[in-house]
Protein backbone atom coordinates (compact mmCIF):
# COMPACT_ATOMS: atom_id res chain seq x y z
CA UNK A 1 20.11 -5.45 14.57
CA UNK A 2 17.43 -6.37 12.16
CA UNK A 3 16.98 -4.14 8.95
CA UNK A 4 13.22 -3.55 7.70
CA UNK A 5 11.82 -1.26 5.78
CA UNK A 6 7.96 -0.71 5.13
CA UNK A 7 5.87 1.39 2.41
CA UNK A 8 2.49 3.04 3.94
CA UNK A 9 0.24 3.80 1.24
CA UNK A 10 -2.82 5.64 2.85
CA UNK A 11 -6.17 6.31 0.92
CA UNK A 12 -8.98 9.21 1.35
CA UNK A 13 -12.26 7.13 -0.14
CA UNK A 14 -14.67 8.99 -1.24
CA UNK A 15 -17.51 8.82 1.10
CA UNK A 16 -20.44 5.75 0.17
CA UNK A 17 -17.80 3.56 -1.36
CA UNK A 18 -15.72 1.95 1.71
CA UNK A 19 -17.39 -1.38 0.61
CA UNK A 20 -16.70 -1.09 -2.84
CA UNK A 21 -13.24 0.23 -2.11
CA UNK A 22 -12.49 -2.87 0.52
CA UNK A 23 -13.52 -5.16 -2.28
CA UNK A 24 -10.95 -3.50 -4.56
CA UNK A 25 -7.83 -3.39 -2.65
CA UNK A 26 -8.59 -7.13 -0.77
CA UNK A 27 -10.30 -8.93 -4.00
CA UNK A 28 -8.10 -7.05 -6.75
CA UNK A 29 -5.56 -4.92 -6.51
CA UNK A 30 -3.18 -7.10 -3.36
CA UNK A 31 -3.85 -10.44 -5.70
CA UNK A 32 -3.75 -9.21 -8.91
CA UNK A 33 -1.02 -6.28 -8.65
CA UNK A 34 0.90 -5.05 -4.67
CA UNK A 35 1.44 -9.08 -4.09
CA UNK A 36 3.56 -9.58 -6.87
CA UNK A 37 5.68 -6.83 -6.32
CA UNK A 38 9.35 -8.16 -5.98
CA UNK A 39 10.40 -8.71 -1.80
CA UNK A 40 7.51 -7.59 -0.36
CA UNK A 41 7.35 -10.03 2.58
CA UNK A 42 3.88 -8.70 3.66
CA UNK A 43 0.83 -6.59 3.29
CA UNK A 44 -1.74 -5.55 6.10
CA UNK A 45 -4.66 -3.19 5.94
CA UNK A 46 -5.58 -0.86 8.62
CA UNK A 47 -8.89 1.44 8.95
CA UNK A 48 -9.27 4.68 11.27
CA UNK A 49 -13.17 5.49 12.19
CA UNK A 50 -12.57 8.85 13.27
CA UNK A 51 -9.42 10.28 11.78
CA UNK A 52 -8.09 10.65 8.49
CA UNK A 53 -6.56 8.92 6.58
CA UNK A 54 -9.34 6.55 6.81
CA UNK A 55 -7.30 3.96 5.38
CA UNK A 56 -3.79 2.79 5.56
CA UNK A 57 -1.80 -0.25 3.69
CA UNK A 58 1.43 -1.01 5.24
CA UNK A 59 3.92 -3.52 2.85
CA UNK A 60 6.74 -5.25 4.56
CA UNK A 61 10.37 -5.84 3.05
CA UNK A 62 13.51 -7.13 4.49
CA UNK A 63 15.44 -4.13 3.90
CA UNK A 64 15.20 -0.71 2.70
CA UNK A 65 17.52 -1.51 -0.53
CA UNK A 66 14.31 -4.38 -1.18
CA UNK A 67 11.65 -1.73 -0.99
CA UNK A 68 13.58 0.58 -3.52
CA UNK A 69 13.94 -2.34 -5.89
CA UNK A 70 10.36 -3.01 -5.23
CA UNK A 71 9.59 0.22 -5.80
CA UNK A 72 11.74 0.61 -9.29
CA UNK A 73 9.58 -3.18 -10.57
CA UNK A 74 7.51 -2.72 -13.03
CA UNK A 75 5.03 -4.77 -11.07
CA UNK A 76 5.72 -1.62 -8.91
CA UNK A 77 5.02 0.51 -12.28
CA UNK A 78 1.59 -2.02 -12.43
CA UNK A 79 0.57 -1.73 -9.34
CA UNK A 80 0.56 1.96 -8.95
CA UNK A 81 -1.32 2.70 -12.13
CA UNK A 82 -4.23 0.29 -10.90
CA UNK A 83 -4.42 2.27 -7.97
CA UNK A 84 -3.94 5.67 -10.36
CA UNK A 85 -7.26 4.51 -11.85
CA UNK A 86 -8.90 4.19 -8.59
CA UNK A 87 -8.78 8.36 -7.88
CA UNK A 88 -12.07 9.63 -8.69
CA UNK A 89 -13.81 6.65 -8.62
CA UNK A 90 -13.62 4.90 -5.56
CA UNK A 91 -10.94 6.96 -3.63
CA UNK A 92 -10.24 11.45 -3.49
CA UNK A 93 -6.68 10.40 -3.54
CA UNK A 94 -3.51 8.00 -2.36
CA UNK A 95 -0.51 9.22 -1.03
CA UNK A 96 2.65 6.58 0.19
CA UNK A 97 5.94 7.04 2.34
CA UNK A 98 8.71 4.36 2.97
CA UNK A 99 10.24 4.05 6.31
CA UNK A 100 13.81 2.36 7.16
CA UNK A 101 13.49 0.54 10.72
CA UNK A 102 15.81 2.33 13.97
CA UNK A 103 15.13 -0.11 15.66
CA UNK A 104 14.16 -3.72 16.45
CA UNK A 105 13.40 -5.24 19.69
């Protein structure tokens, strides 16, 4: 069975600044910061019109013992205080969650 693991971060933007955000997170923060994190395999962006969050980034790892390193990086550390500097400007807040996989088909 495969192992995976994945990190959701999920953002509230404040309302008038989804174009400003989406130019953020695709133009700045993935380059410059969340794609140098250590084993991330992938990142992919998801929007909700009608529920909240609006927002959702989902980064893929190889295993759940990758996402903790990834998570203890200081690119990690880097990453997560651009986005820290991002609440009250562009978004209300972010909140994240890491998931092991059960399964894989």
């Amino acid at each position: 069975m495969a192992e995976g693991a994945i990190l959701v971060v999920s953002a509230e933007v404040i309302p008038g600044k989804d174009v400003e955000f989406n130019k953020w997170y695709n133009e700045h923060h993935i380059p410059e910061y969340s794609s140098k994190m250590p084993y991330l395999k992938s990142v992919k962006r998801y929007y909700a019109k009608r529920s909240s969050p609006q927002y959702i980034a989902i980064y893929e790892y190889d295993s759940y013992d990758n996402l903790k390193k990834s998570l203890a990086s200081e690119e990690s550390n880097l990453a997560g205080n651009d986005a820290d500097n991002q609440i009250g400007v562009l978004v209300k807040a972010f909140t994240f969650n890491t998931y092991s996989m059960i399964l894989s088909q």
